[in-house]
Protein backbone atom coordinates (compact mmCIF):
# COMPACT_ATOMS: atom_id res chain seq x y z
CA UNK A 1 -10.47 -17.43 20.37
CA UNK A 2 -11.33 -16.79 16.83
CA UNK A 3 -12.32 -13.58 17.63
CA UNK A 4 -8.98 -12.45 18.66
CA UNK A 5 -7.18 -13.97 15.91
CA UNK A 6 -9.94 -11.94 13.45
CA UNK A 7 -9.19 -8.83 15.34
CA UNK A 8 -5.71 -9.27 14.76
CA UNK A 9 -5.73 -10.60 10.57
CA UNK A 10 -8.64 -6.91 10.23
CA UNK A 11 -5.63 -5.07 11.92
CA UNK A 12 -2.85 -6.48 9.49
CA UNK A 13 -4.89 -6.12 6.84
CA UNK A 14 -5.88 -2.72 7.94
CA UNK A 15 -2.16 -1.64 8.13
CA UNK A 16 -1.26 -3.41 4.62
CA UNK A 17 -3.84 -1.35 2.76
CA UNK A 18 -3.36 1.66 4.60
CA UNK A 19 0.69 1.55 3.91
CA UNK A 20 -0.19 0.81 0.34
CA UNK A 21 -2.72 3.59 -0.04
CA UNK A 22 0.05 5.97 1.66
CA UNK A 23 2.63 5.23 -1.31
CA UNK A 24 0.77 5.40 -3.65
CA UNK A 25 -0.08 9.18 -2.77
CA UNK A 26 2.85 9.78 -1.94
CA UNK A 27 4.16 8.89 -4.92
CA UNK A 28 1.71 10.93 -6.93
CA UNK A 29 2.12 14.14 -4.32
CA UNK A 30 5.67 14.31 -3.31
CA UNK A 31 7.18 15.14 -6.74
CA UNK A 32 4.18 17.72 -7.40
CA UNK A 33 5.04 19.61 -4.28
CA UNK A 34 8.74 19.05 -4.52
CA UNK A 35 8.88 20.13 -8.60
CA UNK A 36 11.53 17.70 -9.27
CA UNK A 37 10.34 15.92 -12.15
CA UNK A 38 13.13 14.47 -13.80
CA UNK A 39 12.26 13.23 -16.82
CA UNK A 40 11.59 9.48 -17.88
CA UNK A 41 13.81 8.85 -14.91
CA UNK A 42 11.15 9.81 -12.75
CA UNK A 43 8.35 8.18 -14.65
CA UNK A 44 10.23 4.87 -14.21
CA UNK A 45 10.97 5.65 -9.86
CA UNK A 46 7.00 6.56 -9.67
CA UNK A 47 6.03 3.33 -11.56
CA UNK A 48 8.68 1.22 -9.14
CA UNK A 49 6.96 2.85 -6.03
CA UNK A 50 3.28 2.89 -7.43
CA UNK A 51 3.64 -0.82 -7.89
CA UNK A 52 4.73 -1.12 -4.85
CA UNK A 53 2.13 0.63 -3.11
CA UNK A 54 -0.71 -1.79 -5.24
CA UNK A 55 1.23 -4.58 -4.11
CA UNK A 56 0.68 -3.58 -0.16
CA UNK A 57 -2.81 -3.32 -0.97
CA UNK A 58 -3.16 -6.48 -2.41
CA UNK A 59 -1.64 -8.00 0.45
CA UNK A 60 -4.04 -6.59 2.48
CA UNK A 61 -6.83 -8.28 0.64
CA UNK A 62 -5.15 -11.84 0.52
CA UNK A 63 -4.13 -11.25 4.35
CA UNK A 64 -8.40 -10.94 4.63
CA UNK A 65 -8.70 -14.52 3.61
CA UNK A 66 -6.93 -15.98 6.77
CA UNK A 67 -10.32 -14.75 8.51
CA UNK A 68 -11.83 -17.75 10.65
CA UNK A 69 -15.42 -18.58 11.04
């Protein structure tokens, strides 16, 4: 049974990070392609999204210590 319930926490985990990772270049990509930097507005809407993106990640990593043994 603890396999399964592993399985399932390394796929959580798995999608946390991965969502995180995806903001986070998407945050640093879209406005590059798009050209629509807008000043210290922007700066402040990257920050907002690139924190959100580390917190995903980090969520991932705390989600790896409901592992059983």
């Amino acid at each position: 049974m603890h396999t399964v319930h592993n399985a399932r926490i390394l796929l959580l985990a798995t999608v946390c990070n991965n969502l995180g990772l995806a903001v986070i270049v998407a945050t640093l990509i879209a406005p590059a392609i798009g050209g629509q930097f807008l000043g210290n507005r922007s700066i402040f809407v990257m920050l907002a999204w690139a924190s959100l993106g580390i917190t995903l990640h980090l969520a991932g990593q705390l989600v790896l210590g409901r592992l059983r043994q």
